[in-house]
C-alpha atoms as a PDB file:
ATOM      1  CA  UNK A   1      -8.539  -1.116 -10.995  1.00  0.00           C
ATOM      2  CA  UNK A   2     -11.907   0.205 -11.468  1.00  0.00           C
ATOM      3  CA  UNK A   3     -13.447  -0.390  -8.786  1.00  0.00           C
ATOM      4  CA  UNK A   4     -10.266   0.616  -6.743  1.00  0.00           C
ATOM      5  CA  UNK A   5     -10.801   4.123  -8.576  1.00  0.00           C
ATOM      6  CA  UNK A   6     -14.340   4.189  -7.833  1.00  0.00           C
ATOM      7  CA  UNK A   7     -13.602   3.259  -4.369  1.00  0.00           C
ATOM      8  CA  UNK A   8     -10.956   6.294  -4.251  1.00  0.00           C
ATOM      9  CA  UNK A   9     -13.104   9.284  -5.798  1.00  0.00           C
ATOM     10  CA  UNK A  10     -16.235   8.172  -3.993  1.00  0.00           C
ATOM     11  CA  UNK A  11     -14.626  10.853  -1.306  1.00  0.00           C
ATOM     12  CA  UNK A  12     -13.936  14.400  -1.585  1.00  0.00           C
ATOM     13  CA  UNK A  13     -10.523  14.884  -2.412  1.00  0.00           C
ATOM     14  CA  UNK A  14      -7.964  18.245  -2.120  1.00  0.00           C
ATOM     15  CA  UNK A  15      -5.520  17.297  -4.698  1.00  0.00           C
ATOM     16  CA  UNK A  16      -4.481  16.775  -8.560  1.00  0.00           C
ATOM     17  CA  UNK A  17      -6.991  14.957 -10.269  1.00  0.00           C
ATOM     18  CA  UNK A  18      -4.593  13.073 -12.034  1.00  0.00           C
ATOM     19  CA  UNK A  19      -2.832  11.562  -8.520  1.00  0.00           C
ATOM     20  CA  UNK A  20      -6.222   9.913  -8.081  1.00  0.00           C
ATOM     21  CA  UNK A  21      -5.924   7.515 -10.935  1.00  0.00           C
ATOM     22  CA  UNK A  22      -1.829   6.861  -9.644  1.00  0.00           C
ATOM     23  CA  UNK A  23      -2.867   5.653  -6.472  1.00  0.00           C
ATOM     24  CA  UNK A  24      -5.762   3.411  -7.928  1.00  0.00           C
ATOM     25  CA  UNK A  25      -3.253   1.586 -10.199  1.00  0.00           C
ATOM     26  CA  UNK A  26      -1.582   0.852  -6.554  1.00  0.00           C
ATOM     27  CA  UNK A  27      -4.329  -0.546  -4.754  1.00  0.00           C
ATOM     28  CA  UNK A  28      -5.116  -3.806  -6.774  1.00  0.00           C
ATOM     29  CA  UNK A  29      -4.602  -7.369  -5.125  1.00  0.00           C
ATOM     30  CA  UNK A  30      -1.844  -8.350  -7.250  1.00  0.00           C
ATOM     31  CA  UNK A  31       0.805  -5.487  -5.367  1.00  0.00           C
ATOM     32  CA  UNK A  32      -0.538  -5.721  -1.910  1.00  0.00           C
ATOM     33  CA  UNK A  33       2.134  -8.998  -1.402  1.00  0.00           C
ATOM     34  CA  UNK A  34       4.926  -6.641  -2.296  1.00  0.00           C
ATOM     35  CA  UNK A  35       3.495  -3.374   0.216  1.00  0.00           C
ATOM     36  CA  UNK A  36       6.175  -4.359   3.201  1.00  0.00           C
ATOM     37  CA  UNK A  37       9.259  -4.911   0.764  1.00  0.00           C
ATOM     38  CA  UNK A  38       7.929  -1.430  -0.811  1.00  0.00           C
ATOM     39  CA  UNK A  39       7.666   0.063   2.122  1.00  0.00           C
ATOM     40  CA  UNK A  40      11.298  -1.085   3.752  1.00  0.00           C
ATOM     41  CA  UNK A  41      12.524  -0.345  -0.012  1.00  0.00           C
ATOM     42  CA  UNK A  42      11.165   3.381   0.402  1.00  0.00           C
ATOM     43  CA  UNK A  43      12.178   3.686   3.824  1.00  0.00           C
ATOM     44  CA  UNK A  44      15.782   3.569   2.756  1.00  0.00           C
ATOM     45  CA  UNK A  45      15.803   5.620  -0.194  1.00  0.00           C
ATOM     46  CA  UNK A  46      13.913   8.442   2.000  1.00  0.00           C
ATOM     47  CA  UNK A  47      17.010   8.212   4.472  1.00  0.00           C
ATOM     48  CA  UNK A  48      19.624   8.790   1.457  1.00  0.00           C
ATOM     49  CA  UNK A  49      17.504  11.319  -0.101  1.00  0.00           C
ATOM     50  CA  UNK A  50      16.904  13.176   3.044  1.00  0.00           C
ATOM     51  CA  UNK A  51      21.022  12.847   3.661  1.00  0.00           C
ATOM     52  CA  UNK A  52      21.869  14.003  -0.232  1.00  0.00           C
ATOM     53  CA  UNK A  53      19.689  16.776   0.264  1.00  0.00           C
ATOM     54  CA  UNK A  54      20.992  18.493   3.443  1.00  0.00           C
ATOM     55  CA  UNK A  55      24.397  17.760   2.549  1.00  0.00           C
ATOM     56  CA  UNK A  56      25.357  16.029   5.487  1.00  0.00           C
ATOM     57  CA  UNK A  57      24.237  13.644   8.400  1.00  0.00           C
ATOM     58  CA  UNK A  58      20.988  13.878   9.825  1.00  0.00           C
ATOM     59  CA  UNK A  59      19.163  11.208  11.804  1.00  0.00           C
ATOM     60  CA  UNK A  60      15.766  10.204  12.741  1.00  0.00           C
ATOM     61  CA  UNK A  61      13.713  12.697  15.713  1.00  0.00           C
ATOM     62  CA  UNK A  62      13.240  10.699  18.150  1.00  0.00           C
ATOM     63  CA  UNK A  63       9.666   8.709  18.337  1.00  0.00           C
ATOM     64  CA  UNK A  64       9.196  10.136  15.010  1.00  0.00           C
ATOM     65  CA  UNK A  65       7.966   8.796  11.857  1.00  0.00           C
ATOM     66  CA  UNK A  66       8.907  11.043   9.015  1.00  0.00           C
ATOM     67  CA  UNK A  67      11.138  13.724  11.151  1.00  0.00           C
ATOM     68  CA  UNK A  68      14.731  14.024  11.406  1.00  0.00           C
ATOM     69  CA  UNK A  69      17.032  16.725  13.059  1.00  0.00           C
ATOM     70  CA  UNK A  70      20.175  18.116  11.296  1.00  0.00           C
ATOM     71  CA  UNK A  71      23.440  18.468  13.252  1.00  0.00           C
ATOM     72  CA  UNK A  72      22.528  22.079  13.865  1.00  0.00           C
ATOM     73  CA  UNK A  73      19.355  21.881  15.338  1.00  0.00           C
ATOM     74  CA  UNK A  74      17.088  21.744  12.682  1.00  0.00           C
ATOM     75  CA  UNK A  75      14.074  19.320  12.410  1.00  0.00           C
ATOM     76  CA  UNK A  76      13.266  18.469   8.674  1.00  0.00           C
ATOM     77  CA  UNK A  77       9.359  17.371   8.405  1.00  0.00           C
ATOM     78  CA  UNK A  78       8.692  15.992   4.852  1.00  0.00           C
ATOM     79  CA  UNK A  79       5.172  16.274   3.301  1.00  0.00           C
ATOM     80  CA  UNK A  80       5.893  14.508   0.325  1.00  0.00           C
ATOM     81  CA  UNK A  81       3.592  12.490  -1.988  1.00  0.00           C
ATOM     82  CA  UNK A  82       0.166  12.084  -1.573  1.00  0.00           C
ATOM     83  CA  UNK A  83      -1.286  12.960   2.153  1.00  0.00           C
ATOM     84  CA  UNK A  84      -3.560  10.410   3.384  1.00  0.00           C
ATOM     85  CA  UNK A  85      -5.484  10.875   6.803  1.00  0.00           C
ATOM     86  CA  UNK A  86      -3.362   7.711   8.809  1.00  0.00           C
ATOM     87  CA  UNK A  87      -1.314   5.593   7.843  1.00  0.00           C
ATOM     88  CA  UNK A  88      -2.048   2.147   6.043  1.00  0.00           C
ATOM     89  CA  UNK A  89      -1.519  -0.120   3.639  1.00  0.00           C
ATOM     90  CA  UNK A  90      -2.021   2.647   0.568  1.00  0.00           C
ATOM     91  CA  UNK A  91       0.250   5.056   2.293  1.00  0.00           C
ATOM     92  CA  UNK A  92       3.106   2.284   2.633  1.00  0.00           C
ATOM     93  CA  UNK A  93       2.464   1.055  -0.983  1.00  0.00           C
ATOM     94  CA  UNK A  94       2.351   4.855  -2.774  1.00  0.00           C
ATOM     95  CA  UNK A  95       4.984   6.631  -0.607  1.00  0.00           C
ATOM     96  CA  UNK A  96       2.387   8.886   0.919  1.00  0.00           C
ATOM     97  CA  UNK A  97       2.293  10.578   4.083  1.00  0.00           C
ATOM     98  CA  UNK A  98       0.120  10.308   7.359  1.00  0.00           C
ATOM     99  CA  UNK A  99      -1.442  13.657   8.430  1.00  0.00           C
ATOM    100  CA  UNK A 100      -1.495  12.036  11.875  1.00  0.00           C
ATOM    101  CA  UNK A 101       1.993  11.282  11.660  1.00  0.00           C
ATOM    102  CA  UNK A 102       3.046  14.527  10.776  1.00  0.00           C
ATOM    103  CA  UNK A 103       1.039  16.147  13.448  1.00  0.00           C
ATOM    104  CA  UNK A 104       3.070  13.528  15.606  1.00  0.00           C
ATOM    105  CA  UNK A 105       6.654  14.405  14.594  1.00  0.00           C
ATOM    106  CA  UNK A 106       5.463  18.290  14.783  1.00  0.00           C
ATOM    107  CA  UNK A 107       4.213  17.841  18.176  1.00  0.00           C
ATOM    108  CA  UNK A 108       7.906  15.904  19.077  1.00  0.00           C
ATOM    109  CA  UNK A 109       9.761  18.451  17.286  1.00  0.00           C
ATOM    110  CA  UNK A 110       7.941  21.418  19.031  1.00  0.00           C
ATOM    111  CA  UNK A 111       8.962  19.949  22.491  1.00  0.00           C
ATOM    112  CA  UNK A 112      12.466  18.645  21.708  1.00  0.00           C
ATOM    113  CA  UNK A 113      14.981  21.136  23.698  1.00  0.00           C
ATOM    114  CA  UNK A 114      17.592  20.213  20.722  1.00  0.00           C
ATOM    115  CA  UNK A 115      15.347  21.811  18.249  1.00  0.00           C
ATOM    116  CA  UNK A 116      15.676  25.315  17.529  1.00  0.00           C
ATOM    117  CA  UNK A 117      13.662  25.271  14.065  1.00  0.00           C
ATOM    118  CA  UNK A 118      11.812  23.368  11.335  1.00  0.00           C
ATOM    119  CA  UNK A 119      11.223  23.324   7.884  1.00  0.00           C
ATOM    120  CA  UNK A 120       8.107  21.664   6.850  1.00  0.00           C
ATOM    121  CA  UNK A 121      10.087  20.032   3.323  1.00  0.00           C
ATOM    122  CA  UNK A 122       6.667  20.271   0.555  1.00  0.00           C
ATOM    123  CA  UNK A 123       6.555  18.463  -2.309  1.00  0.00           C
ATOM    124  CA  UNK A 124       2.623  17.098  -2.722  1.00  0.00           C
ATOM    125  CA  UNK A 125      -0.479  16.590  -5.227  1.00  0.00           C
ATOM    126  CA  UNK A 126      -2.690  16.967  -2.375  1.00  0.00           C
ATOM    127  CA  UNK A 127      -4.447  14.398  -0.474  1.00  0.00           C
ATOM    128  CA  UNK A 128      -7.641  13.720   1.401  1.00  0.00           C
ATOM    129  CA  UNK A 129      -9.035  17.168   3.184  1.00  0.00           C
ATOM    130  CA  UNK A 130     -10.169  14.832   6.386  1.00  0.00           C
ATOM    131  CA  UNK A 131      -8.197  16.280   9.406  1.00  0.00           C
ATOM    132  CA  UNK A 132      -6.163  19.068   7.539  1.00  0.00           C
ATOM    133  CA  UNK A 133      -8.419  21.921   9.071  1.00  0.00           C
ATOM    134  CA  UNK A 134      -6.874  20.581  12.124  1.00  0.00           C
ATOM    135  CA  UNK A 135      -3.381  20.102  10.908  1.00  0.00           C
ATOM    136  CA  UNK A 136      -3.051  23.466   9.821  1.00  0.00           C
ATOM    137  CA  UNK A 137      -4.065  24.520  12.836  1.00  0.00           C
ATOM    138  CA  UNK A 138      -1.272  22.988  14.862  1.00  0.00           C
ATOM    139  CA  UNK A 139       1.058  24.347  12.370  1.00  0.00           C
ATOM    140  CA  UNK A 140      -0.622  27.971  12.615  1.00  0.00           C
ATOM    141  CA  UNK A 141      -0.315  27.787  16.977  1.00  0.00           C
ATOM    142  CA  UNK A 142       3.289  26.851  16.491  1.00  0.00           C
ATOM    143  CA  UNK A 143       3.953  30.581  15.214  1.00  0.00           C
ATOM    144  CA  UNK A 144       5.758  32.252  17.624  1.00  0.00           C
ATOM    145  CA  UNK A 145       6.811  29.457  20.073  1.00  0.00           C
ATOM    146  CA  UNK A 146       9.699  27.525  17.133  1.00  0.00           C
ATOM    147  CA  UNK A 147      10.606  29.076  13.511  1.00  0.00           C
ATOM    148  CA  UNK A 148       8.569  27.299  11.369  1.00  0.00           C
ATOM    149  CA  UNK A 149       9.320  27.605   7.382  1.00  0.00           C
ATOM    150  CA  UNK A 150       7.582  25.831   4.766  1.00  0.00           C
ATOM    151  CA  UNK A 151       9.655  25.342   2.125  1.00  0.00           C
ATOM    152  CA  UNK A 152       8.213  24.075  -1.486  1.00  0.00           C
ATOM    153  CA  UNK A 153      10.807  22.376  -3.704  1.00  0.00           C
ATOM    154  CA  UNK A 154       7.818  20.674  -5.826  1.00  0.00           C
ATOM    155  CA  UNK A 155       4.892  21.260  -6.026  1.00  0.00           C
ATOM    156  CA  UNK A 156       2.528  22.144  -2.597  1.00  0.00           C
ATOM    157  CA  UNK A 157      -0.548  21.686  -4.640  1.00  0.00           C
ATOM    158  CA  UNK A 158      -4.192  21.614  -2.564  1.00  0.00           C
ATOM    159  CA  UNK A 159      -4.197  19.743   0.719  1.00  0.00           C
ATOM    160  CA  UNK A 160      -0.263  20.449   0.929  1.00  0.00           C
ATOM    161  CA  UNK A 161      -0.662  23.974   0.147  1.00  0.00           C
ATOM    162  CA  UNK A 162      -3.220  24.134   2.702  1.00  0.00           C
ATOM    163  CA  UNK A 163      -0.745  22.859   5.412  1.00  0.00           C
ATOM    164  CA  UNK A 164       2.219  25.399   3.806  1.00  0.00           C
ATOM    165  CA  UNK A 165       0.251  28.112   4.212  1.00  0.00           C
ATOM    166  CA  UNK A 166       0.114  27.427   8.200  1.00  0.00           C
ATOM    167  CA  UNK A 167       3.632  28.034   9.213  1.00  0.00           C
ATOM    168  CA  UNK A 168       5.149  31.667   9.681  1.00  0.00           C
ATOM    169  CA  UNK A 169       6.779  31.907   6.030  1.00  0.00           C
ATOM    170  CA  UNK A 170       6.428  30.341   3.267  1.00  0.00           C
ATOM    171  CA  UNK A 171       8.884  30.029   0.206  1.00  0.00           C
ATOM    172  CA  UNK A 172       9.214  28.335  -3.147  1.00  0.00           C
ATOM    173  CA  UNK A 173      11.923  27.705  -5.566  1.00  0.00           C
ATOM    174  CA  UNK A 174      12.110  29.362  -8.650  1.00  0.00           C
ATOM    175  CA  UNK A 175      10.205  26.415 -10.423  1.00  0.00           C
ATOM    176  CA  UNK A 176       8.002  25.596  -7.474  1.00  0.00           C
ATOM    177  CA  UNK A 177       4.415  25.396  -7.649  1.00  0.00           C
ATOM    178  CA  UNK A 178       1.710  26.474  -5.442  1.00  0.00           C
ATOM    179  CA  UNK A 179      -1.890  26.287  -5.290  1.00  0.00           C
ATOM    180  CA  UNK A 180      -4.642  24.225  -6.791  1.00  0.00           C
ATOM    181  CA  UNK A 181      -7.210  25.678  -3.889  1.00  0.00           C
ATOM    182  CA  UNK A 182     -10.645  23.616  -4.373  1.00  0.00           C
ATOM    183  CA  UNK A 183     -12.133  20.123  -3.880  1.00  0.00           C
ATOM    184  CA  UNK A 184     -13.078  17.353  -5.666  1.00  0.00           C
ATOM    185  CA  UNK A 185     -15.571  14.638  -6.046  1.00  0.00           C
ATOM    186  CA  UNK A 186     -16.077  12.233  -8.903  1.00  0.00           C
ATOM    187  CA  UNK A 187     -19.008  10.332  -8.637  1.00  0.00           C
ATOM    188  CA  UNK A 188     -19.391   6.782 -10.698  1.00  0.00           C
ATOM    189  CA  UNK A 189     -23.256   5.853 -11.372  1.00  0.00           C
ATOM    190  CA  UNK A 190     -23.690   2.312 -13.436  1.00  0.00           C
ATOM    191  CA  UNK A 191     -25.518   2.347 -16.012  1.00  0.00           C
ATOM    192  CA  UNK A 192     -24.761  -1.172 -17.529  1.00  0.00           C
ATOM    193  CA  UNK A 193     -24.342  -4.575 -16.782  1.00  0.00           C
ATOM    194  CA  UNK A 194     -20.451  -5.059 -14.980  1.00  0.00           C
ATOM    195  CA  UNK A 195     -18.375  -7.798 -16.447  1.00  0.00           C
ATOM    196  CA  UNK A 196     -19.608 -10.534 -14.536  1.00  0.00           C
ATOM    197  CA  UNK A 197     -23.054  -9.314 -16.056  1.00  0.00           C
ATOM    198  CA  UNK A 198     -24.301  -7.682 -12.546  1.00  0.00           C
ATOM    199  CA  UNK A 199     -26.016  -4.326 -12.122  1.00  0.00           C
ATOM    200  CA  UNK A 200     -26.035  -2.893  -9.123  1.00  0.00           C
ATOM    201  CA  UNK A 201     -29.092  -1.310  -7.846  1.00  0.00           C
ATOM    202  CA  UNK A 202     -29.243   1.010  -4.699  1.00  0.00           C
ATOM    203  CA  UNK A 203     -32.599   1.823  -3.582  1.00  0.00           C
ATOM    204  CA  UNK A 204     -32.832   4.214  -0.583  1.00  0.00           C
ATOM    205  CA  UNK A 205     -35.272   4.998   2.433  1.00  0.00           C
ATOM    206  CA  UNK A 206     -37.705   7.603   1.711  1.00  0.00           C
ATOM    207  CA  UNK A 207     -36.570  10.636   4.510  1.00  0.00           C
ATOM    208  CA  UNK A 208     -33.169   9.694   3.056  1.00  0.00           C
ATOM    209  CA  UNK A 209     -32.704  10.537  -1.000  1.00  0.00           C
ATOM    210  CA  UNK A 210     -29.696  12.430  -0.255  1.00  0.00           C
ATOM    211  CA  UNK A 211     -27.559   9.534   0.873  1.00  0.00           C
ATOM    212  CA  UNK A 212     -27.343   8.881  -2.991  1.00  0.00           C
ATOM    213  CA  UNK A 213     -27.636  11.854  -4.770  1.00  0.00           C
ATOM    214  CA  UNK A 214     -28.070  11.605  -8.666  1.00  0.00           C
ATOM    215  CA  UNK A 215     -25.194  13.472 -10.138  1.00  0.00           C
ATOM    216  CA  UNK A 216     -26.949  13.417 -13.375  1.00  0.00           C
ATOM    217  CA  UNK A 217     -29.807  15.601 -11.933  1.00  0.00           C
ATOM    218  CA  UNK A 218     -29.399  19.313 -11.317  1.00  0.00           C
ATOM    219  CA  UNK A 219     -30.666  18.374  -7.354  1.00  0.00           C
ATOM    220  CA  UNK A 220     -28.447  15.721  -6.653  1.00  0.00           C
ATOM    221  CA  UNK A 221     -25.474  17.290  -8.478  1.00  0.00           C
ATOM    222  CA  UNK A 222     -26.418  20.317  -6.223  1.00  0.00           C
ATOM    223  CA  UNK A 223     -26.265  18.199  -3.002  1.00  0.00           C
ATOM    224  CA  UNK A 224     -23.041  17.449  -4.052  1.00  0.00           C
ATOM    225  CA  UNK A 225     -21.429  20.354  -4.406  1.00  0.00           C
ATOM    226  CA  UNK A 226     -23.059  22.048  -1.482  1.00  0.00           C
ATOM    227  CA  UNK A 227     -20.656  19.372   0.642  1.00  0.00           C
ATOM    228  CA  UNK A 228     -17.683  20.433  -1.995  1.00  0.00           C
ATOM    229  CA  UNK A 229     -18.030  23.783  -1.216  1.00  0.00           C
ATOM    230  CA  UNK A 230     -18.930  23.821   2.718  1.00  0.00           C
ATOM    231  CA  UNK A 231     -14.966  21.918   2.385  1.00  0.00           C
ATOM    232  CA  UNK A 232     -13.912  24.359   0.046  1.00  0.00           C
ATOM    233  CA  UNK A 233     -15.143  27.023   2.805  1.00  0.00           C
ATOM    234  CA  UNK A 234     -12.463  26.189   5.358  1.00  0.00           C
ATOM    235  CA  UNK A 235      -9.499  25.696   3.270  1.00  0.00           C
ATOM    236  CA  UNK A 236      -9.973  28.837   1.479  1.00  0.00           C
ATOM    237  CA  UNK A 237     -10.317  30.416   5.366  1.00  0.00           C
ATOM    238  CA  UNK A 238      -7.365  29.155   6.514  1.00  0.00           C
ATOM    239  CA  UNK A 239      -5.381  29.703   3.694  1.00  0.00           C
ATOM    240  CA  UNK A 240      -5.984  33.706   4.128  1.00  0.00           C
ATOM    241  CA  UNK A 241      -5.418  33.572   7.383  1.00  0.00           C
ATOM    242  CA  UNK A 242      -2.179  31.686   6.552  1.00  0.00           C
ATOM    243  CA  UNK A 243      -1.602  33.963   4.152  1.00  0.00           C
ATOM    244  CA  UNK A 244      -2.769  37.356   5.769  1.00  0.00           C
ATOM    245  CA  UNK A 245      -5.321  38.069   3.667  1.00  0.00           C
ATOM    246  CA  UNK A 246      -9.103  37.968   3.250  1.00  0.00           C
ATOM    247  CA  UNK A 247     -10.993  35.393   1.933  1.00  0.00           C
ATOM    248  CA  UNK A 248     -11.667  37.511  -1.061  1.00  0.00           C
ATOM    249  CA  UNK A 249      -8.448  38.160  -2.350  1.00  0.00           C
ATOM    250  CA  UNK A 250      -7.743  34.317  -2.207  1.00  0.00           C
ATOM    251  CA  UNK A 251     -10.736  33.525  -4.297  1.00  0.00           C
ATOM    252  CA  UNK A 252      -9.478  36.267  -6.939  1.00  0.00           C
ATOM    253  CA  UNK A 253      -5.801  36.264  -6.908  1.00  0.00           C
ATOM    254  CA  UNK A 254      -4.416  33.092  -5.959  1.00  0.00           C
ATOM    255  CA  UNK A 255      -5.218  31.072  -9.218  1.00  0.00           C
ATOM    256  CA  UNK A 256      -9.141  29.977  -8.843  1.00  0.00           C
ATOM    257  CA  UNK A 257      -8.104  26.403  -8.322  1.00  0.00           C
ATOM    258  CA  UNK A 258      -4.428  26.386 -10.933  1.00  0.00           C
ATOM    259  CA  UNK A 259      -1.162  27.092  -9.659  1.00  0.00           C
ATOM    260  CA  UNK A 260       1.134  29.456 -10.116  1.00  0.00           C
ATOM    261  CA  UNK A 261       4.926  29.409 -10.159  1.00  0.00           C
ATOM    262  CA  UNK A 262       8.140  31.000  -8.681  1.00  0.00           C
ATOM    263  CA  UNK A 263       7.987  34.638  -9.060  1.00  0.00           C
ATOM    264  CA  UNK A 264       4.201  34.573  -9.839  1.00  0.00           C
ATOM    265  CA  UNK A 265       3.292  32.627  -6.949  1.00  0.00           C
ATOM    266  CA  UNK A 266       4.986  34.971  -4.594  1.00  0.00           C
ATOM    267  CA  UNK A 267       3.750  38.205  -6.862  1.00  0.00           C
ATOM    268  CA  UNK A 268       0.276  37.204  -5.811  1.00  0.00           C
ATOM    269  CA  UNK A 269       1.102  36.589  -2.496  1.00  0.00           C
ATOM    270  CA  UNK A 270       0.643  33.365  -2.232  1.00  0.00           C
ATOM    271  CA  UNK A 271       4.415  32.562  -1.051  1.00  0.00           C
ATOM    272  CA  UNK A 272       6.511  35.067   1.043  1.00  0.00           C
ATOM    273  CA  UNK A 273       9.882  35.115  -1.199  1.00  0.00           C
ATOM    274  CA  UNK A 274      11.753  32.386  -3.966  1.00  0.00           C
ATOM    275  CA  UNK A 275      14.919  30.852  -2.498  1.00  0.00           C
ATOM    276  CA  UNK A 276      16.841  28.060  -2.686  1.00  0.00           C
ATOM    277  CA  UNK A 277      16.627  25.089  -0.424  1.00  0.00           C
ATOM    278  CA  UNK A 278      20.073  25.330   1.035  1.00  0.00           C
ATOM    279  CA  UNK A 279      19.568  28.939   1.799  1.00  0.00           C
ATOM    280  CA  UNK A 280      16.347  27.781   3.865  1.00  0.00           C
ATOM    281  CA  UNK A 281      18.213  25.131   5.418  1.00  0.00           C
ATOM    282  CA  UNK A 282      21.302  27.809   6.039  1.00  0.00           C
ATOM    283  CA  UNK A 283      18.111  30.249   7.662  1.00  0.00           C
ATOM    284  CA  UNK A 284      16.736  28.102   9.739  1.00  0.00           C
ATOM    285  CA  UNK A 285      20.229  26.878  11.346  1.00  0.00           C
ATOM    286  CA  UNK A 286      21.053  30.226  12.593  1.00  0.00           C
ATOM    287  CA  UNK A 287      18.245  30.399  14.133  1.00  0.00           C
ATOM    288  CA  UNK A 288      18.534  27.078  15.981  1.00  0.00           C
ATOM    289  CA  UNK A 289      21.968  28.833  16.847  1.00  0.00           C
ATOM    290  CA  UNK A 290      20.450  32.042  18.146  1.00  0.00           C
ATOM    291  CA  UNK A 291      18.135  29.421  20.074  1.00  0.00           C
ATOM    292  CA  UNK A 292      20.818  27.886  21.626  1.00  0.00           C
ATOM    293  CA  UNK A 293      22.496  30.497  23.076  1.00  0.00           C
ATOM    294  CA  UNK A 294      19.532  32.288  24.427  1.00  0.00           C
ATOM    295  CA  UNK A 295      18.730  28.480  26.437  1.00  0.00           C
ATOM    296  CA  UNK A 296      22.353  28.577  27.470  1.00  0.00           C
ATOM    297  CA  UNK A 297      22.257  32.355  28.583  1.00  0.00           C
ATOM    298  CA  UNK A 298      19.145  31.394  30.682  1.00  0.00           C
ATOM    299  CA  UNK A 299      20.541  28.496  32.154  1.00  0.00           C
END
């Protein structure tokens, strides 16, 4: 499990620390046997969630992976559990999401006639920033063209607050949390013998000391955090313009890398309003009604 975790924090990460260790424990050889009857075991409890939770039948977008469409119109996108860049093996085994997939069943949802709205469904640690600069921007273009509400039952914590912010409004419930803005690296350096009484020993090229930086040193520490922060950069960018804001406000009011809850969350503007999923869900299918009747009207 070590070296799984080692393996994991080696890369900059937009989520809760703790979810790191979680998904180590997953990827050791003794549970990869099990990863398709996990998977087809998750699969199925995601379909009776997804029905318990709107209250009635709903059924799979089509040619999507995570998507499904409500009898009124509405196209439900979870973003639930860790967000990995594609799918694989540890998003199968963890009950993670693809950010490719997502994009996927946003782009299908977006051009599906039937669809009048969609509620991005958030409950998320975080994931891996790669490709959620570009995420959020699909969600952010979609303003304007389909109602798109991000609703946060859980937690939208980091990477998955990132993507909330995108769409047109954003709300929580009244124990929902929000936040946890910043990146994260954590760097392993050995400095003894492993178990099989091996130390490993890097030496690099001489134009190239920053492929290993030292974390121990103030330089190489510095190296690091200079790519932490260029990261840091564009999710704090997109989050104000998610948000409205300025870049400013975001690094002073919206919790300096905690999260805030409910009321407080929306008090510093970091979600539009606190509401309960079914009035979301009950929001979004008038307006996939309105929809409908405007595409009828026009023919």
């Amino acid at each position: 499990m070590t070296r799984a975790l080692h393996a994991l924090t080696a890369e900059p990460w937009a989520i809760r620390p703790d979810y790191l260790h979680h998904l180590a424990s997953l990827a050791t050889l003794d549970r990869i046997d099990r990863a398709e009857r996990r998977a087809a075991e998750g699969e199925a409890w995601v379909r009776q969630d997804l029905h318990a939770t709107v209250g009635g039948p709903v059924r799979r977008l089509d040619g999507a992976r995570y998507a499904v469409t409500t009898a009124d119109g509405v196209a439900i996108v979870p973003i639930t559990g860790p967000i990995f860049p594609r799918a694989n093996l540890m998003t199968e085994m963890s009950g993670s999401v693809s950010a490719t997939m997502v994009a996927n069943d946003l782009r299908l949802a977006q051009a599906n006639p039937d669809v009048g709205a969609i509620m991005l469904l958030v409950d998320s640690p975080g994931g891996s920033p790669t490709g959620m600069n570009a995420l959020a921007d699909q969600i952010y273009a979609m303003r304007g063209r389909k109602r798109v509400l991000a609703h946060v039952s859980g937690a939208a914590a980091s990477a998955a607050y990132w993507l909330a912010t995108a769409a047109s409004e954003l709300v929580v419930e009244k124990t929902g949390m929000v936040g946890s803005i910043g990146v994260v690296a954590a760097i392993s350096k050995q400095v003894e013998p492993d178990a099989s009484g091996s130390l490993s020993i890097e030496i690099v090229s001489s134009s190239a000391p920053n492929k290993r930086p030292d974390p121990q040193t103030d330089d190489g520490a510095a190296e690091i955090r200079a790519i932490l922060d260029g990261i840091e950069a564009q999710f704090i960018a997109d989050v104000a313009r998610g948000r409205g804001t300025t870049v400013a406000k975001v690094k002073s009011d919206f919790g300096a890398g905690g999260m805030k809850i409910g009321a407080a969350a929306v008090a510093a503007g970091m979600a539009d309003r606190v509401q309960t999923y079914e009035r979301s869900l009950s929001e979004l299918a008038r307006t996939a009604s309105t929809e409908r009747r405007a595409r009828a009207a026009r023919g």
